[in-house]
C-alpha atoms as a PDB file:
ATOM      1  CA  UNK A   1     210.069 266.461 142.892  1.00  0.00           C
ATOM      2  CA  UNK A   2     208.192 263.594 144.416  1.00  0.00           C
ATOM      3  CA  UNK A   3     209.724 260.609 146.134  1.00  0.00           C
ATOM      4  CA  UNK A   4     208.738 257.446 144.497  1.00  0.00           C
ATOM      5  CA  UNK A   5     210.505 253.661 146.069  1.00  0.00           C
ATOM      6  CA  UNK A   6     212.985 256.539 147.291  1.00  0.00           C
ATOM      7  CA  UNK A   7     213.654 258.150 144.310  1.00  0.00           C
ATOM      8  CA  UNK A   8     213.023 261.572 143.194  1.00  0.00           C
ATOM      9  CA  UNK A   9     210.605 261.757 140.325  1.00  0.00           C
ATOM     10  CA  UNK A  10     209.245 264.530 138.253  1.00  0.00           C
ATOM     11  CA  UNK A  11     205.461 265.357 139.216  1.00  0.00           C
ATOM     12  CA  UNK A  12     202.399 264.661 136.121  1.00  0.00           C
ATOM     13  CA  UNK A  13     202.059 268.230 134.584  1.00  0.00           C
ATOM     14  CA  UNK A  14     198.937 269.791 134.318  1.00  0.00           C
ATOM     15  CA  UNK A  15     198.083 269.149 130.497  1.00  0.00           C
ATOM     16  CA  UNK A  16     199.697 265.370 130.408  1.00  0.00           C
ATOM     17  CA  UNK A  17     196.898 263.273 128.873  1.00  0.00           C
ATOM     18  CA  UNK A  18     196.610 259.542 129.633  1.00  0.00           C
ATOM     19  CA  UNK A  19     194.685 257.319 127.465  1.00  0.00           C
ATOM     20  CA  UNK A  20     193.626 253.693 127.852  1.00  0.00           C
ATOM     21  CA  UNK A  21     192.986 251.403 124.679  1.00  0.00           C
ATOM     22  CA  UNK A  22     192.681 247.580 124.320  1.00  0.00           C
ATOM     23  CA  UNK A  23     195.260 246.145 121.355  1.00  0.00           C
ATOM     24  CA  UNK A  24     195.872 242.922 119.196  1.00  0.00           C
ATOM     25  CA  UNK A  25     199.223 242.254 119.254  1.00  0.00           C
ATOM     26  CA  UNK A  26     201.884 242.743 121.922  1.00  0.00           C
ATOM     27  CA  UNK A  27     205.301 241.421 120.976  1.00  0.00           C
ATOM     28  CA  UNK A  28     206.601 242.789 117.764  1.00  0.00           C
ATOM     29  CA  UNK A  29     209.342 240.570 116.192  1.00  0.00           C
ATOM     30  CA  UNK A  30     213.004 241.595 115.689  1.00  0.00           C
ATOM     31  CA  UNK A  31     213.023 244.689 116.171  1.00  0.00           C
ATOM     32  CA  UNK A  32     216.696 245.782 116.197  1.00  0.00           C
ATOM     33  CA  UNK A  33     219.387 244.032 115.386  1.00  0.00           C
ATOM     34  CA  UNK A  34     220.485 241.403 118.346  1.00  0.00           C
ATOM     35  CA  UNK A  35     216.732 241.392 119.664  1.00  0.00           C
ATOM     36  CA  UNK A  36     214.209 238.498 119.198  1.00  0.00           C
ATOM     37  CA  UNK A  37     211.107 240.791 120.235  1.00  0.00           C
ATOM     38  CA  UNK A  38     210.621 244.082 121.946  1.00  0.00           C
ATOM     39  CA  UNK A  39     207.673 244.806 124.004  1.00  0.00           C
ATOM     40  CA  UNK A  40     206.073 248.848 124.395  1.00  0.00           C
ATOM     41  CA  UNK A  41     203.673 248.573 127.576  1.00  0.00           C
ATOM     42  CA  UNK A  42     202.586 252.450 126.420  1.00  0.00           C
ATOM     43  CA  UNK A  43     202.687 254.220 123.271  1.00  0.00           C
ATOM     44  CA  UNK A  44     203.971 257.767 124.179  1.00  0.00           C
ATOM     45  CA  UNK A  45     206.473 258.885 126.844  1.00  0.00           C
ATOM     46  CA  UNK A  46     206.180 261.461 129.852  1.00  0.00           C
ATOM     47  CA  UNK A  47     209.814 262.070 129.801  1.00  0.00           C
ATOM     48  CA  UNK A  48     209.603 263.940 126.191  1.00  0.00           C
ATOM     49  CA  UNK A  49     213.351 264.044 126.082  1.00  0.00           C
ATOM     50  CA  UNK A  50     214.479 266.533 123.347  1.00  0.00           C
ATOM     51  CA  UNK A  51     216.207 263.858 121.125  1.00  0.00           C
ATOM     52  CA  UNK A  52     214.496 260.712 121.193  1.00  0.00           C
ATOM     53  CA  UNK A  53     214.381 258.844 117.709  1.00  0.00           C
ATOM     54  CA  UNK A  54     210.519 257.415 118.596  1.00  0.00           C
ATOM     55  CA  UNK A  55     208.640 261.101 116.835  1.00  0.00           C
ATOM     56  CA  UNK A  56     210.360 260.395 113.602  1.00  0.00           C
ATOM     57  CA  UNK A  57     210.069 256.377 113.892  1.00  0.00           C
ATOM     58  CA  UNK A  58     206.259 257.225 114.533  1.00  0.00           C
ATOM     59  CA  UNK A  59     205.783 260.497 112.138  1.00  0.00           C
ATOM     60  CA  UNK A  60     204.030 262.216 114.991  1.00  0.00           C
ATOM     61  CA  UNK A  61     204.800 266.436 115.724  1.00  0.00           C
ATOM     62  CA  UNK A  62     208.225 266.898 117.902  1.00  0.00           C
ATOM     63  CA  UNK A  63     206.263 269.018 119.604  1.00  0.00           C
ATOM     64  CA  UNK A  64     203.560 267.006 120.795  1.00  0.00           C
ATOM     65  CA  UNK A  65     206.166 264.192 122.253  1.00  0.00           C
ATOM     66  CA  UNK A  66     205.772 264.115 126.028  1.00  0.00           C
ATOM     67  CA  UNK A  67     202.305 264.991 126.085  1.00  0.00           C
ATOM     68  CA  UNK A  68     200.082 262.544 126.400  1.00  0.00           C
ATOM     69  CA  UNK A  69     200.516 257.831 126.821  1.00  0.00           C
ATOM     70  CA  UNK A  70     198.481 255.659 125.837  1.00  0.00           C
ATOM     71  CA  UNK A  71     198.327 252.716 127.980  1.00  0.00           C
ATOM     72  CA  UNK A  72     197.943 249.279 126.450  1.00  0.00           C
ATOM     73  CA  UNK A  73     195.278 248.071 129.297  1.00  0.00           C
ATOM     74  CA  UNK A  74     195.117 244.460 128.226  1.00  0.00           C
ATOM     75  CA  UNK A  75     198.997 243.881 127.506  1.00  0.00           C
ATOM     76  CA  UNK A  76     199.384 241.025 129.142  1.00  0.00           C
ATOM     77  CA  UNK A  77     196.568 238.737 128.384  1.00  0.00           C
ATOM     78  CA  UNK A  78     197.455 238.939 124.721  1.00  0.00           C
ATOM     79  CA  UNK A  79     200.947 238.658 125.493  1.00  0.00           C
ATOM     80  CA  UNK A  80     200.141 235.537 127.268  1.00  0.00           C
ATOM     81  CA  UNK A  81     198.212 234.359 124.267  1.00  0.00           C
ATOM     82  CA  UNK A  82     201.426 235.137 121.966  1.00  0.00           C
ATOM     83  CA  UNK A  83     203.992 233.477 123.617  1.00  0.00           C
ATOM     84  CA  UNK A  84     202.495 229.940 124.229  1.00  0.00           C
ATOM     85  CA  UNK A  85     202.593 230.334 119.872  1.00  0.00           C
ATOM     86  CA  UNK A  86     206.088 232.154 118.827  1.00  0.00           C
ATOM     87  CA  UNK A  87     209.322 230.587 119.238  1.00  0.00           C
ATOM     88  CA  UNK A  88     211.176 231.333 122.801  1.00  0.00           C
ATOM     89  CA  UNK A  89     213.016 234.421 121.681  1.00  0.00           C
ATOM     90  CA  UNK A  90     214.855 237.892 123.722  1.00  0.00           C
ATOM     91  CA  UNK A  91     212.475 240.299 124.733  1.00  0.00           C
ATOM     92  CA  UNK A  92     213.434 244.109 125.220  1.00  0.00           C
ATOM     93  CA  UNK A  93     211.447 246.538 127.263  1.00  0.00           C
ATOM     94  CA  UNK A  94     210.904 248.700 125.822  1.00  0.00           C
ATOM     95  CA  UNK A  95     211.852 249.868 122.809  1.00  0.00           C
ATOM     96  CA  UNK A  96     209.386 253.284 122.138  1.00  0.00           C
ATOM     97  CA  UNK A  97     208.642 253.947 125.614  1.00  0.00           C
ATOM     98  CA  UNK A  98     209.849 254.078 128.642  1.00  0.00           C
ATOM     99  CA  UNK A  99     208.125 251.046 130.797  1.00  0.00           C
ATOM    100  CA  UNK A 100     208.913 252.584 134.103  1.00  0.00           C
ATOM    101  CA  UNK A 101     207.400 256.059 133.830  1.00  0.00           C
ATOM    102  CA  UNK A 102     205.045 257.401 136.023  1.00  0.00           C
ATOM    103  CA  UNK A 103     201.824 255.763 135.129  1.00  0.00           C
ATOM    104  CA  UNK A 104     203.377 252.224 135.226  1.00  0.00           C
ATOM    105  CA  UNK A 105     202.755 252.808 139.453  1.00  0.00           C
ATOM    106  CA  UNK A 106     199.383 252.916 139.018  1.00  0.00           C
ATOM    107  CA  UNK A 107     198.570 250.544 135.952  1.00  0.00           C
ATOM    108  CA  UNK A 108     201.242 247.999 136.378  1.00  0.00           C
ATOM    109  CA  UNK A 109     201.389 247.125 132.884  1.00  0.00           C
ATOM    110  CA  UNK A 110     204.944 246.083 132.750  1.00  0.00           C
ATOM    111  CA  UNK A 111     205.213 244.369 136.074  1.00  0.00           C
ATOM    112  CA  UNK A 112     201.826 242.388 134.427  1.00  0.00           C
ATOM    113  CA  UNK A 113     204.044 241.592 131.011  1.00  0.00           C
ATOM    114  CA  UNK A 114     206.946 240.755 133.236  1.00  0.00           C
ATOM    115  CA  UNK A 115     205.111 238.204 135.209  1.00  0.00           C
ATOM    116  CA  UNK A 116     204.015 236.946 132.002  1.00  0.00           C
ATOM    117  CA  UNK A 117     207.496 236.535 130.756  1.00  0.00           C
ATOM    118  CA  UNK A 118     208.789 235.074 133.869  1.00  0.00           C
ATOM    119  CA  UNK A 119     206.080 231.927 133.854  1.00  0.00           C
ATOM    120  CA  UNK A 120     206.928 230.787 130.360  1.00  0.00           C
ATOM    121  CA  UNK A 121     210.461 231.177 131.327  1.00  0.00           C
ATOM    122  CA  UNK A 122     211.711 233.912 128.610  1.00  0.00           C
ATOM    123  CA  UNK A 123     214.927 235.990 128.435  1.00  0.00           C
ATOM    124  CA  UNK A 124     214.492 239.418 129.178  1.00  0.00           C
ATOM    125  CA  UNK A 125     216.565 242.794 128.539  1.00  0.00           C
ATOM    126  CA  UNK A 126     215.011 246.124 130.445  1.00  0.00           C
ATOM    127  CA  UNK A 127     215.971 249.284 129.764  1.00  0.00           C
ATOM    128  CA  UNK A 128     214.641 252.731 131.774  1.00  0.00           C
ATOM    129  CA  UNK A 129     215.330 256.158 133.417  1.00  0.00           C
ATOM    130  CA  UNK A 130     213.541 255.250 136.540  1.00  0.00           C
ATOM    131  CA  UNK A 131     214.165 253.864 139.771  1.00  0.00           C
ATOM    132  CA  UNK A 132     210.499 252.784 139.644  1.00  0.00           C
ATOM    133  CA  UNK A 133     212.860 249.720 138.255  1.00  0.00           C
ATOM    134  CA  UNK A 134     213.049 248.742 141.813  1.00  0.00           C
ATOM    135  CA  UNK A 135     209.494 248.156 142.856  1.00  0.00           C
ATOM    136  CA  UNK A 136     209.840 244.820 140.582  1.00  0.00           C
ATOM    137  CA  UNK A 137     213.775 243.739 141.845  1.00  0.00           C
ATOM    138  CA  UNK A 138     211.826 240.700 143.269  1.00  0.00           C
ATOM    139  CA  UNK A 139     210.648 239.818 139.720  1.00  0.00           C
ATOM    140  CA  UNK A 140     214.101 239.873 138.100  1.00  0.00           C
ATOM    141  CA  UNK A 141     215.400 238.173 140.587  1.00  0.00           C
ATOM    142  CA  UNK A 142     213.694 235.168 139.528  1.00  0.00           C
ATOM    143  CA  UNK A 143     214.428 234.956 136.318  1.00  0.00           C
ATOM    144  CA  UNK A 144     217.327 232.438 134.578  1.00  0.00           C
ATOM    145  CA  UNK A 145     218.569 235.019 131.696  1.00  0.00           C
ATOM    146  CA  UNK A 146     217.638 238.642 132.177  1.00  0.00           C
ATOM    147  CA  UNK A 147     219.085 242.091 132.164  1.00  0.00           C
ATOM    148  CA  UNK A 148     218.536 245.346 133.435  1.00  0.00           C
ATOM    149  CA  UNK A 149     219.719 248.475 132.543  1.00  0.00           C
ATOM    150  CA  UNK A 150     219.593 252.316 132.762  1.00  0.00           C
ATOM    151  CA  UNK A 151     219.602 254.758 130.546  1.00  0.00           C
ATOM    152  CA  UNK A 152     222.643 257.729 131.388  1.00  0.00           C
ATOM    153  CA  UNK A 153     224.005 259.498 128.584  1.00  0.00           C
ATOM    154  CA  UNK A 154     225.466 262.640 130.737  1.00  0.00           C
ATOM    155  CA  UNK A 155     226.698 262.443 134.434  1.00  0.00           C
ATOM    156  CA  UNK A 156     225.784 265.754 134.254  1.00  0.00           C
ATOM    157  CA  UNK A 157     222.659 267.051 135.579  1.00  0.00           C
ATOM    158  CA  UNK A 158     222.072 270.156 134.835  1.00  0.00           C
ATOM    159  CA  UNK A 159     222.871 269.135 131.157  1.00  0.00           C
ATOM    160  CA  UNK A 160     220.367 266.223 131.500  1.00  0.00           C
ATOM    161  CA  UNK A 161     217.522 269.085 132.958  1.00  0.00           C
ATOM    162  CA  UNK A 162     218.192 271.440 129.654  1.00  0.00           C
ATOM    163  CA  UNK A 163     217.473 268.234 127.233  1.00  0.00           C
ATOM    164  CA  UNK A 164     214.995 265.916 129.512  1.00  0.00           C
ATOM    165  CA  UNK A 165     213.530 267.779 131.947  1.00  0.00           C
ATOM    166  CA  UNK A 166     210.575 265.425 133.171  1.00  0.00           C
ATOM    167  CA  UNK A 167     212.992 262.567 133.090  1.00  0.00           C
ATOM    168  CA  UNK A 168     214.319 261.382 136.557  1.00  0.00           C
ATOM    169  CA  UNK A 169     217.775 262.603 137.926  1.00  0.00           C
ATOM    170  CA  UNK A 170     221.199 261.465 137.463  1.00  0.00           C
ATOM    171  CA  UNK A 171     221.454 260.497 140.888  1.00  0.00           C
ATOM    172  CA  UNK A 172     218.421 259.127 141.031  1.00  0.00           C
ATOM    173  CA  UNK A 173     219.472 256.366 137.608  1.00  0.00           C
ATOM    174  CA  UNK A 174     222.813 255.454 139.232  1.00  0.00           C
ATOM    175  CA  UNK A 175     221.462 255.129 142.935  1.00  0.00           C
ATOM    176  CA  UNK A 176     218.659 252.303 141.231  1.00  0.00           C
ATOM    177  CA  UNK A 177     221.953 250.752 138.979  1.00  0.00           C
ATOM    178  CA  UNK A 178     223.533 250.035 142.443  1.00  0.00           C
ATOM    179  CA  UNK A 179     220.466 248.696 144.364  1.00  0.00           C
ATOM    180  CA  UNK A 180     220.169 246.612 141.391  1.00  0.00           C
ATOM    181  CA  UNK A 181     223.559 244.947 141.092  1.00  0.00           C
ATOM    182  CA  UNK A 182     223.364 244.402 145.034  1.00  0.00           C
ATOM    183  CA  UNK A 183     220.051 242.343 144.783  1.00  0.00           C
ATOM    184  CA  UNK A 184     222.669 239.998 141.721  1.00  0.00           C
ATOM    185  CA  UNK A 185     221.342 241.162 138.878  1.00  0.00           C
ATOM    186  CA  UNK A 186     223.282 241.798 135.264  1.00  0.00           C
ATOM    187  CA  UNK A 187     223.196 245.243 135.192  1.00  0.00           C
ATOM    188  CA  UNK A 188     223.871 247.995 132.170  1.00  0.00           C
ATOM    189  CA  UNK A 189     224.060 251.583 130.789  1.00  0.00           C
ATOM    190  CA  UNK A 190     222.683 252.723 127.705  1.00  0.00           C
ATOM    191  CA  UNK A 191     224.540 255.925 126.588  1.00  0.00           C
ATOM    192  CA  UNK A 192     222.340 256.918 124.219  1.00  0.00           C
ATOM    193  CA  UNK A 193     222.857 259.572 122.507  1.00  0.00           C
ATOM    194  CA  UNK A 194     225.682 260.177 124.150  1.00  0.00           C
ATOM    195  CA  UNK A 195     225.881 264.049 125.607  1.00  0.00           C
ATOM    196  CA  UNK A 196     229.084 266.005 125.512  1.00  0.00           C
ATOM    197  CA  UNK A 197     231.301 266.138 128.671  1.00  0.00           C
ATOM    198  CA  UNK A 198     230.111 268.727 130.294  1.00  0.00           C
ATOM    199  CA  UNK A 199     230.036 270.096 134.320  1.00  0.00           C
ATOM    200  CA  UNK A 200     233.802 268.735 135.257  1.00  0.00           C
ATOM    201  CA  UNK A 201     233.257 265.214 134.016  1.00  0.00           C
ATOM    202  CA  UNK A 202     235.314 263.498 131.520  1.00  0.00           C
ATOM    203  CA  UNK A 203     236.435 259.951 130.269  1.00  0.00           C
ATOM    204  CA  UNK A 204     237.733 258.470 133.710  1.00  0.00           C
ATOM    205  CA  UNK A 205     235.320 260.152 135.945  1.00  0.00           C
ATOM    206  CA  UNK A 206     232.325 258.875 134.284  1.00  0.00           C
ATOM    207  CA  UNK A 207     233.729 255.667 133.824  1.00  0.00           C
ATOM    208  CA  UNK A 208     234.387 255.599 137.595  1.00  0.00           C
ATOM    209  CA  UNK A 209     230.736 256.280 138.652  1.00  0.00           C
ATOM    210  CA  UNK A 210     229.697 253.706 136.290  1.00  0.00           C
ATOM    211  CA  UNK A 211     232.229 251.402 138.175  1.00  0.00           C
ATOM    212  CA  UNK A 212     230.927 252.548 141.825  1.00  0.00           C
ATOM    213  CA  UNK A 213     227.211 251.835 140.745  1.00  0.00           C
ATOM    214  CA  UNK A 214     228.611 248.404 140.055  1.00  0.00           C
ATOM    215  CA  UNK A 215     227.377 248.145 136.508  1.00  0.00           C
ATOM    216  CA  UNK A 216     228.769 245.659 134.258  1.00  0.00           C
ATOM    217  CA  UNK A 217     227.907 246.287 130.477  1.00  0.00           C
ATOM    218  CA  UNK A 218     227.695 249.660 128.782  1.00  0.00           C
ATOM    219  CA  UNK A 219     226.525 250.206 124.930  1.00  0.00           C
ATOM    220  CA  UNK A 220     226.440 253.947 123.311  1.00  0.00           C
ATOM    221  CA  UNK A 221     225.299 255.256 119.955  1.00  0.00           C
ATOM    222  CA  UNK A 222     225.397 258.789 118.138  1.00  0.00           C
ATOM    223  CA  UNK A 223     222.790 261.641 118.075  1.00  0.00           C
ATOM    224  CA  UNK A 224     220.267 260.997 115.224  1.00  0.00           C
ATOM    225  CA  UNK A 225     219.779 264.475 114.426  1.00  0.00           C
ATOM    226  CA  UNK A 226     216.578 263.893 112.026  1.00  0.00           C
ATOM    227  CA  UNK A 227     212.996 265.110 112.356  1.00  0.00           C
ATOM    228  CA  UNK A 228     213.805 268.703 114.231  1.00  0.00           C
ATOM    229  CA  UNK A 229     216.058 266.980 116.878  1.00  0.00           C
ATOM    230  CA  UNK A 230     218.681 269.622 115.966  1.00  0.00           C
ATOM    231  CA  UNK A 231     216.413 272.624 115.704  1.00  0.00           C
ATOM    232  CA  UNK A 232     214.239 271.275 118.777  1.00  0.00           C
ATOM    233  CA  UNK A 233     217.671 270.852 121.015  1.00  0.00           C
ATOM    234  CA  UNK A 234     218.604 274.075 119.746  1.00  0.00           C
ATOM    235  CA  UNK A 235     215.768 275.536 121.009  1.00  0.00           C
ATOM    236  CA  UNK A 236     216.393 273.936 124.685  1.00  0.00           C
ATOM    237  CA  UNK A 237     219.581 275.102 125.021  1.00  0.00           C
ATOM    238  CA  UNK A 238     219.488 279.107 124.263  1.00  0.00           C
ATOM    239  CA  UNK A 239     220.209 281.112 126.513  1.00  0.00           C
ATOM    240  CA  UNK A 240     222.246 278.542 128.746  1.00  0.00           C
ATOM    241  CA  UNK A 241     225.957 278.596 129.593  1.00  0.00           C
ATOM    242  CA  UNK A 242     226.218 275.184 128.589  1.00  0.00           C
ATOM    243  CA  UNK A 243     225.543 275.327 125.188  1.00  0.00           C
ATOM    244  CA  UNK A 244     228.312 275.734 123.485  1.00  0.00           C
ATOM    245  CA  UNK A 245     229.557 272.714 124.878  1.00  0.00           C
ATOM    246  CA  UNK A 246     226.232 270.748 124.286  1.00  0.00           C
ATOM    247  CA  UNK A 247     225.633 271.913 121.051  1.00  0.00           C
ATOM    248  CA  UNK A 248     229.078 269.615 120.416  1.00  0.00           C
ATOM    249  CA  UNK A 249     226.803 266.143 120.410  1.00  0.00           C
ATOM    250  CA  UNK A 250     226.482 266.402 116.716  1.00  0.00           C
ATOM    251  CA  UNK A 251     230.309 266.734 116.305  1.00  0.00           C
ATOM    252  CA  UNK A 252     230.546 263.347 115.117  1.00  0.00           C
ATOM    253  CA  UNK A 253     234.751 263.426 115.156  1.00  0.00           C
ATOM    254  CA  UNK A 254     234.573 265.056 118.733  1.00  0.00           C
ATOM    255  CA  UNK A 255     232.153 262.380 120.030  1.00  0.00           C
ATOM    256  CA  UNK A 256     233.871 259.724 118.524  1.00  0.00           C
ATOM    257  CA  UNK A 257     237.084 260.620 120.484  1.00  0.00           C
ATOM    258  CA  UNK A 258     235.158 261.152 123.568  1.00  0.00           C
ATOM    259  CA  UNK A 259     233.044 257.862 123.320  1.00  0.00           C
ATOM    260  CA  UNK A 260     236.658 255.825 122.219  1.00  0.00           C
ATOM    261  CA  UNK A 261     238.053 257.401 125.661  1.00  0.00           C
ATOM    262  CA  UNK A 262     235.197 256.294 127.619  1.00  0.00           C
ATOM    263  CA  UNK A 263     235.125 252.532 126.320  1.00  0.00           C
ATOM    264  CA  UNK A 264     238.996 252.759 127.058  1.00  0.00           C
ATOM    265  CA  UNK A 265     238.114 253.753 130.245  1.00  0.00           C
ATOM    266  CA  UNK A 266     235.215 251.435 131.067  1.00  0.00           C
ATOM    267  CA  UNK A 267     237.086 248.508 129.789  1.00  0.00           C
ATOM    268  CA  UNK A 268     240.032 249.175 132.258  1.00  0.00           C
ATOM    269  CA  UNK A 269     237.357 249.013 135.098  1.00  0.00           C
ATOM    270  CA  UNK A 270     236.122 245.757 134.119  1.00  0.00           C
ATOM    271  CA  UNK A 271     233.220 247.148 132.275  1.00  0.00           C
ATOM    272  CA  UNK A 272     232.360 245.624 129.343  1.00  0.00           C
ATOM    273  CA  UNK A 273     231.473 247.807 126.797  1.00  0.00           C
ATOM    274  CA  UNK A 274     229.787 247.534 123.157  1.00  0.00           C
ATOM    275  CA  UNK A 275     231.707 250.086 120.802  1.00  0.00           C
ATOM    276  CA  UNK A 276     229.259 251.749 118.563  1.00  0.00           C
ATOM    277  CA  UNK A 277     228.389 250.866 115.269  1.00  0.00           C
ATOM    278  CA  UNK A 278     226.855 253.230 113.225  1.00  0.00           C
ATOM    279  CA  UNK A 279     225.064 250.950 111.268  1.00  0.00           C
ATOM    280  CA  UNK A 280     222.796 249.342 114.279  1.00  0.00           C
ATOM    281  CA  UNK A 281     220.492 251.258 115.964  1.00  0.00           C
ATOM    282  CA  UNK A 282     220.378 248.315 119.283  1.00  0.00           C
ATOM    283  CA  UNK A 283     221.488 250.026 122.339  1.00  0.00           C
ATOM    284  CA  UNK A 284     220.590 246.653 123.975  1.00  0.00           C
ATOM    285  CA  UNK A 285     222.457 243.400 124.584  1.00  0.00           C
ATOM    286  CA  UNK A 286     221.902 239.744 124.118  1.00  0.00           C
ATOM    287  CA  UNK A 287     220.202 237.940 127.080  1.00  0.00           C
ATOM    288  CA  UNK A 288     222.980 236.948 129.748  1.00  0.00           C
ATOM    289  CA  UNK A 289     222.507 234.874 133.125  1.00  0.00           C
ATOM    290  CA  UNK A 290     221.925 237.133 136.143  1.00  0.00           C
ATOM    291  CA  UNK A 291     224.928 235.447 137.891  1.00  0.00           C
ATOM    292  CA  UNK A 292     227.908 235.855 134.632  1.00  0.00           C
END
């Protein structure tokens, strides 16, 4: 692993390809439900988790997903050009990507689109699974409505290394949570898809770390098991001693009395926390004030 702001990050593997292209548009209007915009600074993810929804969303190969990004070199210019035309409306980052992977620390895309944001005074939601979050704390720090959140869905790590194995560490996602609610900041967890307990944790443990990294909102949502998820996380997990217990995230009863624990739990730690709804795909919230 290499250290990046502190944090442990996976190293670029051999065949990743990067790709720069100039584009037309940058904001793309509500999205998902409870979003005004969202904004993709790439198109393509190092991370290639196992289960993300964005290979059947774009009706590319599962197997090709976390193999190359293409980085949208002129971003913020047309962003710029968009907003001083569309109404003043919530914009997530990122919605297909993730805006904080490695290649953001040398392009600076979405620290470009945030500075963007933060001149005409927009609302902001941020969602990663790096601390590279942190390089840009002074950025959200400055901004009236904006939140910023992480995306966990296991506390355990070896799980997380079976299913998203270029993705950052456990450790490494709560650490940035709590350097982010010490610098004031609104900050939440996406559980999403939610992995089985595994590795000694359950309801009130995770809830407690989730307390500890001082996080204040939590959403979650089910495994969308379409477009070879299931046969691709399959595939991860043979041979290991957790599978049986992993192969449990499309138990949709089991989950469901896992995930109603968990809110219980959150809830009774002062953590707000969005039940799922099966018929919304958002694992976002509405803009809040960095101070409520």
């Amino acid at each position: 692993m290499e250290e990046l702001l502190g944090v442990r990050v996976p190293p670029p593997r051999d065949d990743f390809a990067i790709r720069e292209v100039t584009v037309d548009t940058a904001l793309r209007a509500n999205p998902l439900p409870g979003l005004d915009y969202s904004l993709n600074p790439y198109v393509g993810c190092y991370h290639g988790c196992v289960f993300c929804y964005v290979p059947r969303i774009m009706q590319i190969d599962r197997a090709a997903w976390g193999t190359s990004v293409v980085v949208k070199r002129n971003l913020a210019s047309v962003l710029a050009r968009e907003i001083r035309k569309l109404p003043r409306g919530l914009v997530a980052i990122s919605t297909a990507t993730d805006p904080y992977q490695f290649v953001e620390g040398r392009y600076r895309i979405t620290r470009n689109a945030l500075e963007v944001l933060l001149r005409a005074g927009w609302p902001v939601s941020i969602l990663s699974r790096s601390g590279l979050m942190l390089r840009d704390v002074d950025l959200f720090t400055q901004f009236s409505q904006i939140e910023v959140g992480m995306s966990i869905p296991t506390l355990d790590d070896e799980a997380r290394a079976l299913l998203e194995p270029w993705a950052p560490p456990i450790e490494s996602r709560l650490r940035c949570l709590g350097k982010l609610a010490e610098a004031g900041l609104t900050t939440f967890v996406s559980i999403a898809p939610a992995y089985p307990p595994t590795g000694g944790w359950d309801a009130a443990s995770v809830a407690d770390a989730f307390a500890r990294a001082g996080v204040r909102k939590a959403s979650t949502r089910l495994l969308d098991a379409r477009w070879g998820v299931r046969d691709a996380m399959l595939a991860r997990l043979e041979g290991s001693s957790l599978a049986p217990e992993l192969a449990r995230i499309s138990d949709r009863p089991y989950m469901e009395s896992y995930l109603a624990a968990l809110a219980d739990a959150s809830e009774a730690r002062g953590i707000a926390f969005r039940r799922w709804d099966t018929s919304r795909r958002s694992g976002f919230y509405g803009p809040h004030t960095k101070k409520d």
